[in-house]
Protein backbone atom coordinates (compact mmCIF):
# COMPACT_ATOMS: atom_id res chain seq x y z
CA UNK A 1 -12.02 13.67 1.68
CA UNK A 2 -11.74 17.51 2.00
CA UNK A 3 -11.49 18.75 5.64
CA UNK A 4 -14.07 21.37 6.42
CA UNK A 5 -16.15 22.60 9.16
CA UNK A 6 -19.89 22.18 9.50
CA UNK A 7 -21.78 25.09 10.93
CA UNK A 8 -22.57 24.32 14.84
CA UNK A 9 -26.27 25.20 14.67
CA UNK A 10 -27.55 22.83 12.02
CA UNK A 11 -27.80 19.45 13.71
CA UNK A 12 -30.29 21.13 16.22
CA UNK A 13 -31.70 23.15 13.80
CA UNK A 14 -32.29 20.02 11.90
CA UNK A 15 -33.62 18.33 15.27
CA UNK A 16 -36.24 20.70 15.46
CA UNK A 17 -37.72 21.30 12.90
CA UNK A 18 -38.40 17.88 11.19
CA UNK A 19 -41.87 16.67 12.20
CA UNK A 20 -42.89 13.06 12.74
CA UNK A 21 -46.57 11.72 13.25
CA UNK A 22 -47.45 10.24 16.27
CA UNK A 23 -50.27 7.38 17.70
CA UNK A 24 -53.28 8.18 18.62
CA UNK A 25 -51.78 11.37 20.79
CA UNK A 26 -48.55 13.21 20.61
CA UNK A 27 -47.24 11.31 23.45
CA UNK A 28 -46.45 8.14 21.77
CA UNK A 29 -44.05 8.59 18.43
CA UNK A 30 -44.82 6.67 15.58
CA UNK A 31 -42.71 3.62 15.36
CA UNK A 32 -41.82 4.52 11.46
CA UNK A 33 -39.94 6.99 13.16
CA UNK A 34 -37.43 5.26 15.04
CA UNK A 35 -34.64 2.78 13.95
CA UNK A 36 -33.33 0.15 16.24
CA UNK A 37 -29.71 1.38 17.48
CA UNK A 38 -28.51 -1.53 18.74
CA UNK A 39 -26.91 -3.04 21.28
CA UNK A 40 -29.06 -1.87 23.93
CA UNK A 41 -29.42 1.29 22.88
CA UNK A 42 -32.09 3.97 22.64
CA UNK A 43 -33.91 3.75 18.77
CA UNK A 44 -32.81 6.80 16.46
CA UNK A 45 -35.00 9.10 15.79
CA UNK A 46 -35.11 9.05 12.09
CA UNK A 47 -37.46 11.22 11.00
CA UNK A 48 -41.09 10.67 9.21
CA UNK A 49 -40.94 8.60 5.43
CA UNK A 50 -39.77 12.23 3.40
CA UNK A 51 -37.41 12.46 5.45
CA UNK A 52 -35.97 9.24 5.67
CA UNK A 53 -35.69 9.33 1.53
CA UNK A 54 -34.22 12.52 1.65
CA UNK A 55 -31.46 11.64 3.85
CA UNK A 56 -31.30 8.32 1.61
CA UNK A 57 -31.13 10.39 -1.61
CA UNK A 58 -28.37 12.32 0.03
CA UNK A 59 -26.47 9.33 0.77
CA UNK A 60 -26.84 8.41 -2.80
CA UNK A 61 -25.08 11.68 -3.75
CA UNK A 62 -22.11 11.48 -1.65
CA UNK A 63 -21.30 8.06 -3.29
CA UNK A 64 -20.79 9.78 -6.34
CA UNK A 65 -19.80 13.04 -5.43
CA UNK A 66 -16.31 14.77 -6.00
CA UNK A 67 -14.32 17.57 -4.67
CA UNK A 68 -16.83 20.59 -3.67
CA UNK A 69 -19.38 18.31 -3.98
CA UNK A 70 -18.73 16.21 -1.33
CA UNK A 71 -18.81 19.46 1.18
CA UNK A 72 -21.49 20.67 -0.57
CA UNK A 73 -23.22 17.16 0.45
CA UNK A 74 -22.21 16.35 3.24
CA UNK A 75 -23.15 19.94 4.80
CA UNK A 76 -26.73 18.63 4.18
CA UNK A 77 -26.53 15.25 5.54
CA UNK A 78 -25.14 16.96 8.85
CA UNK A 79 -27.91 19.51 8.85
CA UNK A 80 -30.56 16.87 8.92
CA UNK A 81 -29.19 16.00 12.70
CA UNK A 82 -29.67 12.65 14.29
CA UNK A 83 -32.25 11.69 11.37
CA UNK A 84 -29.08 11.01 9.12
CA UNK A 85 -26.94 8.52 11.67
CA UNK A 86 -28.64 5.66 10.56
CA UNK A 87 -28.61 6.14 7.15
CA UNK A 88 -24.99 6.80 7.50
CA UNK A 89 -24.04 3.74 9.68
CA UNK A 90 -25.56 1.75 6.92
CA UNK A 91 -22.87 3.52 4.56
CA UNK A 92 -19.63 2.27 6.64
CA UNK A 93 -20.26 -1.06 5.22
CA UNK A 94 -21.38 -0.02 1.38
CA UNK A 95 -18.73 -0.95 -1.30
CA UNK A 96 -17.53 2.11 -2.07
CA UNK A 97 -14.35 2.49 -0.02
CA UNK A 98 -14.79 6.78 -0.78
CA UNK A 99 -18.35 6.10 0.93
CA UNK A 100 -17.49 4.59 3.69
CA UNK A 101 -14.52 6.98 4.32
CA UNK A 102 -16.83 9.90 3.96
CA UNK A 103 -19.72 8.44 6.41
CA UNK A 104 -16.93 7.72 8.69
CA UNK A 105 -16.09 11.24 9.08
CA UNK A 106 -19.31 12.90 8.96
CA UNK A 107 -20.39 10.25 11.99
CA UNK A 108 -17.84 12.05 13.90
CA UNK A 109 -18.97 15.87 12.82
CA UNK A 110 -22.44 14.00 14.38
CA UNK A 111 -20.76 13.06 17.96
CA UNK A 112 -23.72 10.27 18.29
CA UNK A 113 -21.86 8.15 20.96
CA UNK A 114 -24.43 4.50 19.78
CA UNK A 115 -21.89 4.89 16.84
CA UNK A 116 -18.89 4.26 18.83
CA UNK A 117 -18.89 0.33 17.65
CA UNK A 118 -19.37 0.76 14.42
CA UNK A 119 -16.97 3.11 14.24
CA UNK A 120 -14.68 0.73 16.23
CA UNK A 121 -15.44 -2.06 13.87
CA UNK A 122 -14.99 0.36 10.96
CA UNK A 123 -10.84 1.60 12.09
CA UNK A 124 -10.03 -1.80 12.81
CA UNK A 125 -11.58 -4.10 10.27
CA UNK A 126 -12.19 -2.14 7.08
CA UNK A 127 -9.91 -3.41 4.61
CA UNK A 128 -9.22 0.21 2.74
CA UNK A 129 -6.96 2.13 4.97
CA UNK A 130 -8.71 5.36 4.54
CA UNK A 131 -11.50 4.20 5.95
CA UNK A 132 -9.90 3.01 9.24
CA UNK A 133 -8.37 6.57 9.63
CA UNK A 134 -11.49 8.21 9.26
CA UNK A 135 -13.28 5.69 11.66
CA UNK A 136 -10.28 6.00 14.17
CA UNK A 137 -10.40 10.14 14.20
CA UNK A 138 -14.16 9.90 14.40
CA UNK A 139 -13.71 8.04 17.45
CA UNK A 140 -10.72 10.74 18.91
CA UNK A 141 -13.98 12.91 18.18
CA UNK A 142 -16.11 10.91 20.35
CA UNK A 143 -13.11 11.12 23.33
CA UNK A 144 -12.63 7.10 22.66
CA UNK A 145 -9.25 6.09 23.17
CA UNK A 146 -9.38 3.01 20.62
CA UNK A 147 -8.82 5.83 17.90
CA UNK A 148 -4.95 6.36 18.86
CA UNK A 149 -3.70 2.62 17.57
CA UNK A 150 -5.20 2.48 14.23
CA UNK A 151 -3.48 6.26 13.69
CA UNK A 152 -0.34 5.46 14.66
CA UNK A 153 -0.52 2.17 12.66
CA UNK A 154 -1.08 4.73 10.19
CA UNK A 155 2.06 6.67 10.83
CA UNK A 156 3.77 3.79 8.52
CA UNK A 157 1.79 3.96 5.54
CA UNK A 158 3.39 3.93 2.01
CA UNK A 159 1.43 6.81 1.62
CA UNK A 160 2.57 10.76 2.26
CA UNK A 161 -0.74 12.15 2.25
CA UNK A 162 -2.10 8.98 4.55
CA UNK A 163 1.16 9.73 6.98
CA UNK A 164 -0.01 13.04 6.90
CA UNK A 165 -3.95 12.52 7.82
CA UNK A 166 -2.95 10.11 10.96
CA UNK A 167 -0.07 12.89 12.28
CA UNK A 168 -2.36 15.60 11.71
CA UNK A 169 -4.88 13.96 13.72
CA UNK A 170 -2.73 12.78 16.42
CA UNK A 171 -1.23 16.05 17.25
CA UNK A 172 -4.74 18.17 17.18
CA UNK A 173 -5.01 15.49 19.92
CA UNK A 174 -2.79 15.22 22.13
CA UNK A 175 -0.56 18.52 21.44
CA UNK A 176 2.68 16.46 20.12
CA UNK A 177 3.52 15.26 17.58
CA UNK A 178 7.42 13.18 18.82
CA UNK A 179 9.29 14.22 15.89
CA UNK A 180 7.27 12.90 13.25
CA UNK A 181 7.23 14.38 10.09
CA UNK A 182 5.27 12.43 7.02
CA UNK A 183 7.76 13.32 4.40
CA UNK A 184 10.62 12.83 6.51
CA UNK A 185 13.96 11.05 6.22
CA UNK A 186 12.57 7.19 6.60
CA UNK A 187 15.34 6.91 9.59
CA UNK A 188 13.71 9.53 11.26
CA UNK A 189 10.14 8.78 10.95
CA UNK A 190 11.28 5.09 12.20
CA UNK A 191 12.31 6.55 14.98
CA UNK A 192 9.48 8.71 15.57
CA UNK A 193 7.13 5.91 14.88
CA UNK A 194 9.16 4.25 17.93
CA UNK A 195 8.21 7.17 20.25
CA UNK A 196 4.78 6.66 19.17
CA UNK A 197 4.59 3.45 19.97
CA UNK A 198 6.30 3.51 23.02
CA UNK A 199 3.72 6.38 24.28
CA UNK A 200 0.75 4.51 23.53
CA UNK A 201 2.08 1.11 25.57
CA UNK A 202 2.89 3.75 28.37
CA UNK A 203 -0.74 4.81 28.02
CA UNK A 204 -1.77 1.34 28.18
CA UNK A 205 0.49 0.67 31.21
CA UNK A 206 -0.35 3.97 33.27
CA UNK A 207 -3.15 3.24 36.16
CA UNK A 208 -3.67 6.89 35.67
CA UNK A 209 -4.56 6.78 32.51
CA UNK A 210 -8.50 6.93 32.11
CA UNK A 211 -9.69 2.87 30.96
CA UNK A 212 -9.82 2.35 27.11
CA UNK A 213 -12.88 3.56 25.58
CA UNK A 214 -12.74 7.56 26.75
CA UNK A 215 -10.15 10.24 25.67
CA UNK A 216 -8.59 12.20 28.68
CA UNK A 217 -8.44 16.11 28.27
CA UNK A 218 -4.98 15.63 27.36
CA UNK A 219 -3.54 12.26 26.56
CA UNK A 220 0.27 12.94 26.28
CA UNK A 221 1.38 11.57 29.69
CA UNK A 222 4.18 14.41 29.75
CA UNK A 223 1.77 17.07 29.94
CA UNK A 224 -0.61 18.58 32.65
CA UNK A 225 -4.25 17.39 31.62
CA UNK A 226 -5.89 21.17 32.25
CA UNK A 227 -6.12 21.91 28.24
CA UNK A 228 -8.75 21.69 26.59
CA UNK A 229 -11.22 18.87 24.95
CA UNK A 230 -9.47 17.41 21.70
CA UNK A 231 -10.20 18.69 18.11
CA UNK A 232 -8.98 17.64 14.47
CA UNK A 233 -10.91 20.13 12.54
């Protein structure tokens, strides 16, 4: 998918200003408007009927769109706020690998933390590899740690541009990046993919390392943890 960056503003823009009917007084939403989020979870707001088939329509369109399009699309689908997670959660499991990819990463332009299993589910089960990278750098997104394994899993794909996405997403991360290079000598991305490796069992190992599930400021266990909060974008 093409990398880009979302304006800040819409998702609250889009919070406010879509309307949804209420009960008998504006104190008790319409249930139409809300869509189980699981897991114990607080319902998404998803918006009144429009709405819901406009964010449905949109979905619809980034299944078949290409290049600029897909921006273009997925822009929209970000601007309509929380009203789009569901419909978008629902993509991860479509059949179109290129759909699932793409809801993957606009869940984690979203930061809606009730997507964090999906999302989980999503970077370790999906069988297109894509997918799982998007799914595992939405979660870096969200500050869970169960993004770093499927990404440096990724590190030995037979694919340049694949090698590419995971070390590019790694190193936004944490700040290194251990020698890896995607279109490196094999030898030395082995050997990089080692280092890797060997960091995240030292991550696993570390009692000062913060519990799976959250993303510390700064991950590399060589480094002071004063920077700043992660980004890939």
């Amino acid at each position: 998918m093409t990398r880009w960056l979302p304006p800040t503003f819409v998702a609250l823009a889009a919070l406010t200003a879509v309307g949804c009917r209420t009960r008998d007084d504006d104190r008790i939403p319409d249930p139409r408007c809300r869509v189980d989020a699981g897991e114990g979870n607080r319902p998404f707001f998803a918006g009144d009927e429009p709405t819901r088939d406009e964010i449905a329509g949109l979905v619809a369109e980034l299944a078949q769109a290409r290049g600029e399009k897909v921006i273009e699309v997925g822009m929209r689908l970000v601007g309509k706020g929380e009203p789009a997670v569901p419909a978008l959660r629902g993509a991860l499991v479509a059949d179109d690998p290129a759909l699932r990819a793409n809801a993957a990463y606009l869940l984690g332009v979203l930061k809606d933390r009730r997507t964090v299993p999906d999302l989980v589910r999503a970077s370790t089960d999906d069988p297109d590899a894509m997918v799982r990278y998007e799914a595992a750098s939405a979660l870096l997104e969200l500050h869970d740690a169960r993004g770093f394994a499927p990404l440096v899993g990724g590190l030995d794909d037979a694919d340049a541009r694949r090698r590419a996405k995971c070390i590019d997403v790694l190193a936004e991360t944490t700040h290194e990046r251990f020698g890896f290079e995607p279109d490196g000598e094999p030898v030395e991305r082995a050997a990089a993919i080692r280092r890797w490796k060997a960091w995240l069992l030292a991550r696993a190992q570390d009692p000062g390392v913060p519990a799976e599930g959250e993303v510390p400021e700064n991950p590399d266990p060589g480094r002071s943890t004063s920077t700043s909060s992660p980004t890939r974008r």
